[in-house]
PDB file of N, CA and C in Angstrom:
ATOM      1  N   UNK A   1     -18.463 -12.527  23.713  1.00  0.00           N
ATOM      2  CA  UNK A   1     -17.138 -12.060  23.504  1.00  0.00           C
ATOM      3  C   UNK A   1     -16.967 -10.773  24.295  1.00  0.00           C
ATOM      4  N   UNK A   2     -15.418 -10.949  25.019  1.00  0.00           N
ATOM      5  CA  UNK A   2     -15.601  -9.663  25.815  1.00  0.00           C
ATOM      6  C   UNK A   2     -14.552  -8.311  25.419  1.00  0.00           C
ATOM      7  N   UNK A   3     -15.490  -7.241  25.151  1.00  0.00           N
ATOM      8  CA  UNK A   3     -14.307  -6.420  24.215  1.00  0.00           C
ATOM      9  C   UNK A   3     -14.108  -6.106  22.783  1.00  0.00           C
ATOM     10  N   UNK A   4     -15.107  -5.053  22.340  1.00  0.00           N
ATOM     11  CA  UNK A   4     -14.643  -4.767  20.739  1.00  0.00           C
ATOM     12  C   UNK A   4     -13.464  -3.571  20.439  1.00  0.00           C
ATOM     13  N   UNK A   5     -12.691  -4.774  20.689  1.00  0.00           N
ATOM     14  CA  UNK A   5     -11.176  -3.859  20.326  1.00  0.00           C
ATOM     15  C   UNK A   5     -10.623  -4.195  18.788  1.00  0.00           C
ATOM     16  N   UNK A   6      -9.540  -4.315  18.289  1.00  0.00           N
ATOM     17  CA  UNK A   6      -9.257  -4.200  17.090  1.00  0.00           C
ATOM     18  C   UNK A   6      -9.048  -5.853  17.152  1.00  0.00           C
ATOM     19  N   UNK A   7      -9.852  -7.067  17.932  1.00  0.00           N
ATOM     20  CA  UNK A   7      -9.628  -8.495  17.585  1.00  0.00           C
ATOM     21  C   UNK A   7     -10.852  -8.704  18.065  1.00  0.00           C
ATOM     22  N   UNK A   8     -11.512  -8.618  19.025  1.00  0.00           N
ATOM     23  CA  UNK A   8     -12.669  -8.783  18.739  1.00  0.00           C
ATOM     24  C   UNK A   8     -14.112  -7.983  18.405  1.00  0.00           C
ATOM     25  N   UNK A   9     -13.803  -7.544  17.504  1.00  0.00           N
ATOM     26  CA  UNK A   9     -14.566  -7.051  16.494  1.00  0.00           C
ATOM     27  C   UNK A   9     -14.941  -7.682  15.178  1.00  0.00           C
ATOM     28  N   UNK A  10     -13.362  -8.057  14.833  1.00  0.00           N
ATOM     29  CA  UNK A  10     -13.413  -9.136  13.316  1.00  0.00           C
ATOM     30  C   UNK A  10     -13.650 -10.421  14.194  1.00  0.00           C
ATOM     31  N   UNK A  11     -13.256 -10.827  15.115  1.00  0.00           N
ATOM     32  CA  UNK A  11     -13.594 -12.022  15.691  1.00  0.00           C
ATOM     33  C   UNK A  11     -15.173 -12.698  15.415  1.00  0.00           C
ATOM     34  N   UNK A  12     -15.964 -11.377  16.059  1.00  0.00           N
ATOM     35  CA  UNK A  12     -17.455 -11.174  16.141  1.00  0.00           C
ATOM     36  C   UNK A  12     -18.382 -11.211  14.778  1.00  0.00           C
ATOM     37  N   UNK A  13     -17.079 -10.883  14.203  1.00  0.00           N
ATOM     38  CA  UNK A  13     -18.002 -10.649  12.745  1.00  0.00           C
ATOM     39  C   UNK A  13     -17.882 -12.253  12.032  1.00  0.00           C
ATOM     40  N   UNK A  14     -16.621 -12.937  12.317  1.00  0.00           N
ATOM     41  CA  UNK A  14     -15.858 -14.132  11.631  1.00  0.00           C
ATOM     42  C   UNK A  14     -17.257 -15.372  12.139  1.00  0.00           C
ATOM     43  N   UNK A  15     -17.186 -14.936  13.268  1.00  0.00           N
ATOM     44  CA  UNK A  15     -18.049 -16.059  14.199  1.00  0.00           C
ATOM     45  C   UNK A  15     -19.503 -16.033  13.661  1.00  0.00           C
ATOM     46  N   UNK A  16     -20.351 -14.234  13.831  1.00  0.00           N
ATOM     47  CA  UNK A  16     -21.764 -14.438  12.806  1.00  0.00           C
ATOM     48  C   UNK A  16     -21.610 -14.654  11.676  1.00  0.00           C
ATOM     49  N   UNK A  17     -20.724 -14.480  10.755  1.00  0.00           N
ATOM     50  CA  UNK A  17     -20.829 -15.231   9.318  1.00  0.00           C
ATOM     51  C   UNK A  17     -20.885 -16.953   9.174  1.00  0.00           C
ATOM     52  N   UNK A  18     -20.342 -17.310  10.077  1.00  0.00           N
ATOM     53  CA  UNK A  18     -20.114 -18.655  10.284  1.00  0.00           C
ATOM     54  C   UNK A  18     -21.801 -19.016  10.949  1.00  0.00           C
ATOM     55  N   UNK A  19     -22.596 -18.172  11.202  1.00  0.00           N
ATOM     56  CA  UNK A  19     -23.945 -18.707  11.398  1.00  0.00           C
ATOM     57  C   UNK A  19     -23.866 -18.523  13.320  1.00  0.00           C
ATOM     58  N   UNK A  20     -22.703 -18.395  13.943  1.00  0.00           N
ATOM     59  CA  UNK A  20     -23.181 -18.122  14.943  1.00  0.00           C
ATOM     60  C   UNK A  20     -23.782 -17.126  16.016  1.00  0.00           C
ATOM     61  N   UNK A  21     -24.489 -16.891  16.918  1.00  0.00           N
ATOM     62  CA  UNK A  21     -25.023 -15.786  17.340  1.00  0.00           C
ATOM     63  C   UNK A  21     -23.896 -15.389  18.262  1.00  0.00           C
ATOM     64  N   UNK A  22     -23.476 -13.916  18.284  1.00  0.00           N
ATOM     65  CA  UNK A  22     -22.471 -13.337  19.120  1.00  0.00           C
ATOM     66  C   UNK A  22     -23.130 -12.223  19.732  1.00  0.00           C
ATOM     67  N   UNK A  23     -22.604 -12.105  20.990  1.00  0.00           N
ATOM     68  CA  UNK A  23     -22.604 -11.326  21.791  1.00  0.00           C
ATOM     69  C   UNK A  23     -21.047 -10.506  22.057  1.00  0.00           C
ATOM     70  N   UNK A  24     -21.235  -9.251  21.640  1.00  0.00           N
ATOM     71  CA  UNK A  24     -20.226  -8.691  21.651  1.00  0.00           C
ATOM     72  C   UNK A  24     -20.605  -7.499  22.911  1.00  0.00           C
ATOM     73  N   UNK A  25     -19.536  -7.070  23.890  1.00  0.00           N
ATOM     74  CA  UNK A  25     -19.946  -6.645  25.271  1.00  0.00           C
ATOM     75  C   UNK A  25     -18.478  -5.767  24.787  1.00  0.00           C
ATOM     76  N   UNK A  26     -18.930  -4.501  25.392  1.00  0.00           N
ATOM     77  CA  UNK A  26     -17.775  -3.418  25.027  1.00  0.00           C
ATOM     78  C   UNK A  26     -18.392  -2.162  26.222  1.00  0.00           C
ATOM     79  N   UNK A  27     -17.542  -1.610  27.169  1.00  0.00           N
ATOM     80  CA  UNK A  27     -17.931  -0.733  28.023  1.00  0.00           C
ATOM     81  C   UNK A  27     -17.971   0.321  27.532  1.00  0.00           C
ATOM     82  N   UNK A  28     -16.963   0.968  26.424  1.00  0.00           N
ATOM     83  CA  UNK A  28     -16.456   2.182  25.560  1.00  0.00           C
ATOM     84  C   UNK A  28     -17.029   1.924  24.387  1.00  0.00           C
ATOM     85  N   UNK A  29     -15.976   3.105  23.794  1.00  0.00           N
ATOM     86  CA  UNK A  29     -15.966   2.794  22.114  1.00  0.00           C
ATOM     87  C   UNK A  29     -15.493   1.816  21.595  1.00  0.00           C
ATOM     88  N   UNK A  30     -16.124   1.351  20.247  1.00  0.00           N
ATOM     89  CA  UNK A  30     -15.201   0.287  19.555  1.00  0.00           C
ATOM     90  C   UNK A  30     -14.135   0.558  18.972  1.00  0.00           C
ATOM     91  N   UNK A  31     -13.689  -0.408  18.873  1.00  0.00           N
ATOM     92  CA  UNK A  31     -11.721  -0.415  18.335  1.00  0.00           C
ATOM     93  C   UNK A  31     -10.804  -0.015  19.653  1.00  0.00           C
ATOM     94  N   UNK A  32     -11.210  -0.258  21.007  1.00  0.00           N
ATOM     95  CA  UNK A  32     -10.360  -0.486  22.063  1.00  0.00           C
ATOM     96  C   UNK A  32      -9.274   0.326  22.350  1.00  0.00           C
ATOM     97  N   UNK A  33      -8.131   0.566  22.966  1.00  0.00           N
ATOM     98  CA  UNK A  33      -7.127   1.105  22.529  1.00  0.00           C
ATOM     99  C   UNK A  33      -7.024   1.179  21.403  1.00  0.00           C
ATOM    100  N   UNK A  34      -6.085   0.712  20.692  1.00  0.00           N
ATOM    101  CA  UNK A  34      -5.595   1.158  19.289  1.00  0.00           C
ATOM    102  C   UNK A  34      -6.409   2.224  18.635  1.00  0.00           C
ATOM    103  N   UNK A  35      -7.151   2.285  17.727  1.00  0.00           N
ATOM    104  CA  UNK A  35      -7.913   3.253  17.413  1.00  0.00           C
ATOM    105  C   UNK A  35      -8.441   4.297  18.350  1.00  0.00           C
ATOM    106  N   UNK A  36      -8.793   4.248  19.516  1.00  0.00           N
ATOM    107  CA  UNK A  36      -9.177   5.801  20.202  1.00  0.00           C
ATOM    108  C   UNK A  36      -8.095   6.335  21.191  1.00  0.00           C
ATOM    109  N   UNK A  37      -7.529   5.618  21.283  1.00  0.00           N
ATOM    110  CA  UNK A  37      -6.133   6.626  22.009  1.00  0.00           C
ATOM    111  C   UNK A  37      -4.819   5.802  21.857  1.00  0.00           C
ATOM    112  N   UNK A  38      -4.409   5.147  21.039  1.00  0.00           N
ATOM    113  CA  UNK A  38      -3.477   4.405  20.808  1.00  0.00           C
ATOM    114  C   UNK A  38      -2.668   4.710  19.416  1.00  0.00           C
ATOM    115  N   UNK A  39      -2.622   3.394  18.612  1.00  0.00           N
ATOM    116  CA  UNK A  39      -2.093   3.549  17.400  1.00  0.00           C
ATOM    117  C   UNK A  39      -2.149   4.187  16.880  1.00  0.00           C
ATOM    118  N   UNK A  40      -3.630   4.005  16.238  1.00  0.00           N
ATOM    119  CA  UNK A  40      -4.193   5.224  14.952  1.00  0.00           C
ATOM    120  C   UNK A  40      -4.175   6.713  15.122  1.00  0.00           C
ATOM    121  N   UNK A  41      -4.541   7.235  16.056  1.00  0.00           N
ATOM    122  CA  UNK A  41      -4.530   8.805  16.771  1.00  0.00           C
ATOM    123  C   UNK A  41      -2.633   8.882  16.546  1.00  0.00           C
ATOM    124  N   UNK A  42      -1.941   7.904  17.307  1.00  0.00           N
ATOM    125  CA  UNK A  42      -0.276   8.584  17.530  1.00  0.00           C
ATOM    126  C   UNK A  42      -0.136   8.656  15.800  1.00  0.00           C
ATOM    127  N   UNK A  43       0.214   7.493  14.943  1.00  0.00           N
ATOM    128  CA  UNK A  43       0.548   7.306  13.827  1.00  0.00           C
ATOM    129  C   UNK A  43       0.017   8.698  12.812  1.00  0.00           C
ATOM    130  N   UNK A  44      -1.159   9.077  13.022  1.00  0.00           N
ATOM    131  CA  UNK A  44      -2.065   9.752  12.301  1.00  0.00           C
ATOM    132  C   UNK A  44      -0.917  11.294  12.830  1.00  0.00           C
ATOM    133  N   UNK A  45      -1.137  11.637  14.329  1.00  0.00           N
ATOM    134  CA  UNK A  45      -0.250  12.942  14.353  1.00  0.00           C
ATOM    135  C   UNK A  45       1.056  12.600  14.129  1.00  0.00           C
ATOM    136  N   UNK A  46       1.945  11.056  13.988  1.00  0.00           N
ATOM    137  CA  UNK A  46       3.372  11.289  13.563  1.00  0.00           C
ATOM    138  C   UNK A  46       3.438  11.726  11.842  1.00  0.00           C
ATOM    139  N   UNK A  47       2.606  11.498  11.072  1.00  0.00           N
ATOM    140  CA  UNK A  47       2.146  11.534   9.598  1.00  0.00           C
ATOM    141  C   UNK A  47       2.268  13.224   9.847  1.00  0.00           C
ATOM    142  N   UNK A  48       1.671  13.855  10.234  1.00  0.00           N
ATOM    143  CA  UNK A  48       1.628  15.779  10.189  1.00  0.00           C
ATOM    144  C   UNK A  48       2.834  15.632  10.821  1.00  0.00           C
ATOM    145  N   UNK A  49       3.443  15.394  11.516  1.00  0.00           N
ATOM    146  CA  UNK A  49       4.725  15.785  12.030  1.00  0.00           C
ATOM    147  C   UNK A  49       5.653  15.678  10.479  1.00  0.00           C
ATOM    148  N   UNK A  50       5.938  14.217  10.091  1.00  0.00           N
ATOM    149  CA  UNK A  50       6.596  14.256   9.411  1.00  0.00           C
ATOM    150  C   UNK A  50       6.157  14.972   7.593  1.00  0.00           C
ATOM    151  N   UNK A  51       5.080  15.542   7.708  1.00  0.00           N
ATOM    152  CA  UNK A  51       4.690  16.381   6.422  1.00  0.00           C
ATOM    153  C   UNK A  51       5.777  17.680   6.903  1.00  0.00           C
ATOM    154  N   UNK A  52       5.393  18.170   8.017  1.00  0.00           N
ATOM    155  CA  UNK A  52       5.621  19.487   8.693  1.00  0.00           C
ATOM    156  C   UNK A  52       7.627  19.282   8.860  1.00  0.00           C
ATOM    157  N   UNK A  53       7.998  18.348   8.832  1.00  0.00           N
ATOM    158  CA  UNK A  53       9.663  18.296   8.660  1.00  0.00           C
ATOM    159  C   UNK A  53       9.855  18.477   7.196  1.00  0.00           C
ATOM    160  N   UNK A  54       9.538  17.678   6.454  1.00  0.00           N
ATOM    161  CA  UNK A  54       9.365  17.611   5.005  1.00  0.00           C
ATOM    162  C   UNK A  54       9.408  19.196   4.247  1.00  0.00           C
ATOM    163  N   UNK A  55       8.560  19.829   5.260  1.00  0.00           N
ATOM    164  CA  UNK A  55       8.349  21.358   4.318  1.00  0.00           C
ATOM    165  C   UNK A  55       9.124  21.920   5.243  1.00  0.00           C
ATOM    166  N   UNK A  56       9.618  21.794   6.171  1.00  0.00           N
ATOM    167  CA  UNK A  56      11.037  22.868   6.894  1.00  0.00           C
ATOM    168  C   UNK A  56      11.997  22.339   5.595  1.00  0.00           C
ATOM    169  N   UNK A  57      12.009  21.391   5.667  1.00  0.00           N
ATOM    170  CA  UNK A  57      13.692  20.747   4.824  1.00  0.00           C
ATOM    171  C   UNK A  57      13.374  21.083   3.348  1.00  0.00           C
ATOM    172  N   UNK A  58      12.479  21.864   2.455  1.00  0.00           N
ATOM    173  CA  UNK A  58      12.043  22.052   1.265  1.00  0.00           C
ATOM    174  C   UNK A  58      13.182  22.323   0.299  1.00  0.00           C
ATOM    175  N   UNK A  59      13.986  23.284   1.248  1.00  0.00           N
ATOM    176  CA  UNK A  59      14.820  24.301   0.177  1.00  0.00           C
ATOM    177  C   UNK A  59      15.941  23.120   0.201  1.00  0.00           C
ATOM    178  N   UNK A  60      16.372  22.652   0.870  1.00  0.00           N
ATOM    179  CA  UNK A  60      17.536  21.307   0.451  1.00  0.00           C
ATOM    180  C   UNK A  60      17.459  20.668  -0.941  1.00  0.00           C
ATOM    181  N   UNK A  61      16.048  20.840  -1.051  1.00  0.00           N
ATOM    182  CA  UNK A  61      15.353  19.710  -2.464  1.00  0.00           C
ATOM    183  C   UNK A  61      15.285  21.083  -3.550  1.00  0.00           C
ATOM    184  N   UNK A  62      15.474  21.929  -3.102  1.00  0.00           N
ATOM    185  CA  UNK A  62      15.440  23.045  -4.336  1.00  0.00           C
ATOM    186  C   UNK A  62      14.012  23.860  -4.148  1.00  0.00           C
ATOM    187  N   UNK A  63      12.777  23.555  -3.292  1.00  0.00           N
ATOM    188  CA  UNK A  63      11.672  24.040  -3.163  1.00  0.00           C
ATOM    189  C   UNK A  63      11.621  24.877  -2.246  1.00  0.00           C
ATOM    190  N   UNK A  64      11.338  26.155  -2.524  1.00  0.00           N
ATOM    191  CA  UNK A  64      11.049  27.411  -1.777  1.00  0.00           C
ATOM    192  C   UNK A  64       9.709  27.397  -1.396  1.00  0.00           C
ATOM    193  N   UNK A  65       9.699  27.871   0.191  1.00  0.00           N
ATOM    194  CA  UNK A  65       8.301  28.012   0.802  1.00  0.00           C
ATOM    195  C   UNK A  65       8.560  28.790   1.558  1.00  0.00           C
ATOM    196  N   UNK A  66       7.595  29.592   1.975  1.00  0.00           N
ATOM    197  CA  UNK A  66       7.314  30.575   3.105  1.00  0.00           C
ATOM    198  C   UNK A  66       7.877  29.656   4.776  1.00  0.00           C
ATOM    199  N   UNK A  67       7.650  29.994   5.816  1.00  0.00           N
ATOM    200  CA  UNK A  67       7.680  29.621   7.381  1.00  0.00           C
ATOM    201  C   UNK A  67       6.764  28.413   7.521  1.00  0.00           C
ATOM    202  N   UNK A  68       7.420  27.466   7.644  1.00  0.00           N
ATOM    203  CA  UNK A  68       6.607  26.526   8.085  1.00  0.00           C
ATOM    204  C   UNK A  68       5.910  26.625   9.700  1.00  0.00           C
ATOM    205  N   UNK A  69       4.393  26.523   9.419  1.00  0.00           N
ATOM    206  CA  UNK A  69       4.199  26.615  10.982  1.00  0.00           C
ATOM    207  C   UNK A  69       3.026  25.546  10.694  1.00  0.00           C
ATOM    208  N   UNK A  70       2.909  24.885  12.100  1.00  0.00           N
ATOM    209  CA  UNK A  70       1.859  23.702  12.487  1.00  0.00           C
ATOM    210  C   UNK A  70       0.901  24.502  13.273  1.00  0.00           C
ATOM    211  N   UNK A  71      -0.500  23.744  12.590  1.00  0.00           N
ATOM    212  CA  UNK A  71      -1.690  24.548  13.489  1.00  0.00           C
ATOM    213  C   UNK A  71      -1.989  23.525  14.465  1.00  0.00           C
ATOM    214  N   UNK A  72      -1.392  22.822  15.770  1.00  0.00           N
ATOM    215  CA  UNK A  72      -1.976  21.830  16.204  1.00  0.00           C
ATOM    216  C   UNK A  72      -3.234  21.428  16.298  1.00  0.00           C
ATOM    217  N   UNK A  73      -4.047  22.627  16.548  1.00  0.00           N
ATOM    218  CA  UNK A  73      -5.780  22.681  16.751  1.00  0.00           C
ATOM    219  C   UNK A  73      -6.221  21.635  15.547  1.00  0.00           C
ATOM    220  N   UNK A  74      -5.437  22.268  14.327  1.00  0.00           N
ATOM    221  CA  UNK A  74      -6.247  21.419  13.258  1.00  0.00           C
ATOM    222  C   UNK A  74      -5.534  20.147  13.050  1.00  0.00           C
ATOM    223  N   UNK A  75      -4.301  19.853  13.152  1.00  0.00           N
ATOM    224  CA  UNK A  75      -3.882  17.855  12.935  1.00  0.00           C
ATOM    225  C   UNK A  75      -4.545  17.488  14.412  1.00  0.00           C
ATOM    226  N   UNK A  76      -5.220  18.138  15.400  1.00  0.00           N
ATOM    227  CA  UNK A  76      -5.508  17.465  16.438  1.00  0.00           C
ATOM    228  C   UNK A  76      -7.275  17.141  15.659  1.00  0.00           C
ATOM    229  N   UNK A  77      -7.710  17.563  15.522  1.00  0.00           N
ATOM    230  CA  UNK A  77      -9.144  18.240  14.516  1.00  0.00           C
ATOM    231  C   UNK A  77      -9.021  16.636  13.551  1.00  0.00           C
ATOM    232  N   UNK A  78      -8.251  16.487  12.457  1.00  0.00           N
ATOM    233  CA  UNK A  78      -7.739  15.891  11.313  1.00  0.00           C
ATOM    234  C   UNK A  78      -7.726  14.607  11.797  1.00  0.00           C
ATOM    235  N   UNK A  79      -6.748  13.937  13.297  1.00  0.00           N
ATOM    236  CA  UNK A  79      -7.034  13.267  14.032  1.00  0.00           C
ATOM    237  C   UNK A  79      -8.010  12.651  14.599  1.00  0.00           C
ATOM    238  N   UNK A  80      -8.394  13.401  15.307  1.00  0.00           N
ATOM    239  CA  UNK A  80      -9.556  13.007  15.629  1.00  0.00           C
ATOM    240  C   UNK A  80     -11.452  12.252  14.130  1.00  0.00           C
ATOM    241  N   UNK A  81     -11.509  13.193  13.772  1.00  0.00           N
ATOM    242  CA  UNK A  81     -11.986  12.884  12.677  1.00  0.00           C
ATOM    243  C   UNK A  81     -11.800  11.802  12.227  1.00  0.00           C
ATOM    244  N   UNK A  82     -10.391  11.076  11.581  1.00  0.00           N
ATOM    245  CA  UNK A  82      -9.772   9.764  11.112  1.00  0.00           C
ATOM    246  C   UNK A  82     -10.720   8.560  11.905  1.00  0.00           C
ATOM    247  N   UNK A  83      -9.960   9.202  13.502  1.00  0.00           N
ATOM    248  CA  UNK A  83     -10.681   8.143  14.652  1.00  0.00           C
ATOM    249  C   UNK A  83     -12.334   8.036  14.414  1.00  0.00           C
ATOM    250  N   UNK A  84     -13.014   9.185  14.916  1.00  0.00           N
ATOM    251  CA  UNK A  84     -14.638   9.248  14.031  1.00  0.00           C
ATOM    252  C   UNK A  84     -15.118   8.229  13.274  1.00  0.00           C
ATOM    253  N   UNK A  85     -14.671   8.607  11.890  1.00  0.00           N
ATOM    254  CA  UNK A  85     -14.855   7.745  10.735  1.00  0.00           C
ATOM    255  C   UNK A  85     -14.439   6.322  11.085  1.00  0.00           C
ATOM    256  N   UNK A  86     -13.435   5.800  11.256  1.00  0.00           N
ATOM    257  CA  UNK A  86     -13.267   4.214  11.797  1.00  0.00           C
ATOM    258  C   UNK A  86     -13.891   3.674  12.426  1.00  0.00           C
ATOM    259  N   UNK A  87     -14.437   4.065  13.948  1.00  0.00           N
ATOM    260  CA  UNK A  87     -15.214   3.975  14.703  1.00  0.00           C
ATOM    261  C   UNK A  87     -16.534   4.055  14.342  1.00  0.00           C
ATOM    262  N   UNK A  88     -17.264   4.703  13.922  1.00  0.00           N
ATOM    263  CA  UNK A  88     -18.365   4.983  13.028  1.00  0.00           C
ATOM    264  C   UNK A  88     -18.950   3.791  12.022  1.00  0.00           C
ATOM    265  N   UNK A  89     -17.768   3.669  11.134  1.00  0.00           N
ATOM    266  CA  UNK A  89     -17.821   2.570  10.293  1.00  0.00           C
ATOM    267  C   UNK A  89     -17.585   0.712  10.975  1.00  0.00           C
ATOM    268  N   UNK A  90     -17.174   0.674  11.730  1.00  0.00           N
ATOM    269  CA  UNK A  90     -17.206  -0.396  13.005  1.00  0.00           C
ATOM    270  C   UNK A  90     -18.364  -0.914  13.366  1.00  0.00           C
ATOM    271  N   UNK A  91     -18.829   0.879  13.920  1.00  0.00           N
ATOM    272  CA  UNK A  91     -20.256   0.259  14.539  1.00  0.00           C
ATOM    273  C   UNK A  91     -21.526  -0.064  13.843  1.00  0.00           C
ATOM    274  N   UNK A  92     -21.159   0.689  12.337  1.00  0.00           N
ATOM    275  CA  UNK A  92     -22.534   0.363  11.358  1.00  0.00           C
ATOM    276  C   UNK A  92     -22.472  -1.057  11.091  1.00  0.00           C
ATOM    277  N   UNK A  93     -20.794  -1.784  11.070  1.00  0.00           N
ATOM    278  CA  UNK A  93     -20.709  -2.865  10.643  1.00  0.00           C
ATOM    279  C   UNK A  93     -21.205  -3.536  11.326  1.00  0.00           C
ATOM    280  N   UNK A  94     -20.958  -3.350  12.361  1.00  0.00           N
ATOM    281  CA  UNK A  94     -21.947  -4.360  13.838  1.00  0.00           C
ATOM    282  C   UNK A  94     -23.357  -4.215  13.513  1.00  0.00           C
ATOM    283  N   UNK A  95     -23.556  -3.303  13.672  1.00  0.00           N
ATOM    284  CA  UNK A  95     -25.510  -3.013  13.846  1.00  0.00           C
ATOM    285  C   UNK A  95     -26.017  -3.779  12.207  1.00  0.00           C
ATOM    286  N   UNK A  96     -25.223  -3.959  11.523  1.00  0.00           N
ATOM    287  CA  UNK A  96     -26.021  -4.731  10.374  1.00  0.00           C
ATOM    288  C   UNK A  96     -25.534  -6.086   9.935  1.00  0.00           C
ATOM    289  N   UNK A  97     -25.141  -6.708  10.733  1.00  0.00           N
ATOM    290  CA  UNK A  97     -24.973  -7.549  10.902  1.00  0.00           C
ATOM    291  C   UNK A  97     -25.887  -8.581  11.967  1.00  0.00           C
ATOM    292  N   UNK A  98     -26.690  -9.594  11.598  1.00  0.00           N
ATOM    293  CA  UNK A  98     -27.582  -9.916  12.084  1.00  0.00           C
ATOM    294  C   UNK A  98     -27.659 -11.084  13.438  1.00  0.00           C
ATOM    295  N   UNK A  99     -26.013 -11.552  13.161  1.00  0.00           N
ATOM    296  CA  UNK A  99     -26.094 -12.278  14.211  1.00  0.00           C
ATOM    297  C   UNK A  99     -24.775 -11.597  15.061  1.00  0.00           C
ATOM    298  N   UNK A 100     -24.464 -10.368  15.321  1.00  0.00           N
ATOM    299  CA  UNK A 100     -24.138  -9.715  16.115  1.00  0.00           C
ATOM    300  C   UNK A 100     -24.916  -9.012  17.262  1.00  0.00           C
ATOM    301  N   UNK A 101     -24.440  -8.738  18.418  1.00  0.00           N
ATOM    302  CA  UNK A 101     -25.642  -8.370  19.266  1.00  0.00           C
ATOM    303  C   UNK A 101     -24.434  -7.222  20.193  1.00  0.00           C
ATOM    304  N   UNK A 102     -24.390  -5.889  20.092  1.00  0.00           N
ATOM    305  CA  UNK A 102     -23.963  -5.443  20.800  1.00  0.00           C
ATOM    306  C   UNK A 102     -24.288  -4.586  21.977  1.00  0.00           C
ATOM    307  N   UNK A 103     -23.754  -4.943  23.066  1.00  0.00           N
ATOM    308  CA  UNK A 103     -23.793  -4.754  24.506  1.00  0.00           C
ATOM    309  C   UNK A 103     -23.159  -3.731  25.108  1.00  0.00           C
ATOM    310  N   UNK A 104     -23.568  -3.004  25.575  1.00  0.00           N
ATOM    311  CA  UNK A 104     -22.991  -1.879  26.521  1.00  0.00           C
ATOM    312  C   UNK A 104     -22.324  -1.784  27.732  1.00  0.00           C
ATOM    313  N   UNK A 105     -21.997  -2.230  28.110  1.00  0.00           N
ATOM    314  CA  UNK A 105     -21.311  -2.615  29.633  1.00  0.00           C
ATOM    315  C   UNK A 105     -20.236  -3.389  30.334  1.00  0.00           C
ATOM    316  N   UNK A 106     -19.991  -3.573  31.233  1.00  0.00           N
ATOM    317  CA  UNK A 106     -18.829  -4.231  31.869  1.00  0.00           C
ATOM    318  C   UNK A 106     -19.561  -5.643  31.757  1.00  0.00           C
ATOM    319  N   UNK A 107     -18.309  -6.598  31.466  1.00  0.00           N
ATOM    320  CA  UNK A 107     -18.179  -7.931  31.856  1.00  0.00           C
ATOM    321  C   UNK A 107     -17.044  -8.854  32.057  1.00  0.00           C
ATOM    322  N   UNK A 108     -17.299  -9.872  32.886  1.00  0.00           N
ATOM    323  CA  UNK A 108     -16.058 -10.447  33.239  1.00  0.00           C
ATOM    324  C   UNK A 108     -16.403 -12.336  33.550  1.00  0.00           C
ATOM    325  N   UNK A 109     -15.650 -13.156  32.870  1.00  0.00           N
ATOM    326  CA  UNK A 109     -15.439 -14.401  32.977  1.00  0.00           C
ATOM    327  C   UNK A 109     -15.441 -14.840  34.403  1.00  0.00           C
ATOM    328  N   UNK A 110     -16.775 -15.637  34.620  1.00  0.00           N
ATOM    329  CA  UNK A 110     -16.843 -16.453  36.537  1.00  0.00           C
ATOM    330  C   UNK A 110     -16.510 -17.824  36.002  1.00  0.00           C
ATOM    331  N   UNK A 111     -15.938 -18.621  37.101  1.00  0.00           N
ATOM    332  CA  UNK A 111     -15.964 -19.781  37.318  1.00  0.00           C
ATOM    333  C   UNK A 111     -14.349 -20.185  36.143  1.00  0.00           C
ATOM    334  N   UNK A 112     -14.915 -21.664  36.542  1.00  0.00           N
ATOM    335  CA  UNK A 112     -13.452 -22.072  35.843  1.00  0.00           C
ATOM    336  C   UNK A 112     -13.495 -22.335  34.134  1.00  0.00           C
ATOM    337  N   UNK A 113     -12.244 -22.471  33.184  1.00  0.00           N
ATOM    338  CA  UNK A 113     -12.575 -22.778  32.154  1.00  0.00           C
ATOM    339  C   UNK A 113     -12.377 -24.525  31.991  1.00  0.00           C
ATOM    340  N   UNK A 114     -13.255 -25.449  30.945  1.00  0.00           N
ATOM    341  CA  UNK A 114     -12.585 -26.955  30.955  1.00  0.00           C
ATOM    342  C   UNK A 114     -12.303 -26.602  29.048  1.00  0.00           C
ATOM    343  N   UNK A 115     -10.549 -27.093  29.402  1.00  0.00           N
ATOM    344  CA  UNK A 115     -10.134 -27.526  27.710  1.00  0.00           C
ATOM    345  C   UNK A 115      -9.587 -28.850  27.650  1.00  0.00           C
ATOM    346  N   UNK A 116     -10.722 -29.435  27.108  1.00  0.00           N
ATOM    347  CA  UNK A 116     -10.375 -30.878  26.798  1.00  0.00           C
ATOM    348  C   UNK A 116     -10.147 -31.192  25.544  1.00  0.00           C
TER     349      UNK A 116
END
């Protein structure tokens, strides 16, 4: 399988439970886009954005607060971390899993495919 992105990963896992041996080939980190510079990272800093509107707009709702200010360093920090942990937990899932086999490097499909 080429690519542990956020489909083949569960793919890899669906296939060794089923008894078969997989080869999972990934040049990067696991979870592909989405999780390391995609979804999860944007979604994760739109979440502090919208905390950080929430407490400008306080006093509308009757709640008094001091100056709202954003520390980017730390939702970038908070971020990142999230990503960490997912990734982290991915790869333990792979490595103990027995008929998974993961691969480090580039690969690419030769020759033709037959679907009969």
């Amino acid at each position: 399988m080429l690519g542990g992105g956020m489909a083949g990963v569960p793919l890899a896992h669906r296939l060794a439970y089923k008894g078969l041996r997989t080869a999972l080939i990934e040049r990067a980190e696991l979870g592909g886009t989405c999780l390391n510079r995609g979804c999860i990272p944007t979604k994760t800093m739109i979440a502090s954005a919208r905390v950080a509107h929430q407490a400008y707009l306080s006093e509308q709702w009757g709640v008094e607060t001091s100056e709202v200010r954003v520390n980017l360093g730390r939702v970038v920090d908070r971020k990142d971390e999230l990503v960490r942990s997912v990734r982290s937990g991915s790869e333990r899932n792979v490595a103990q899993n027995p008929n998974v086999i993961l691969m480090r490097g580039e690969a690419r499909f030769t020759g033709s495919a037959s679907w009969s």
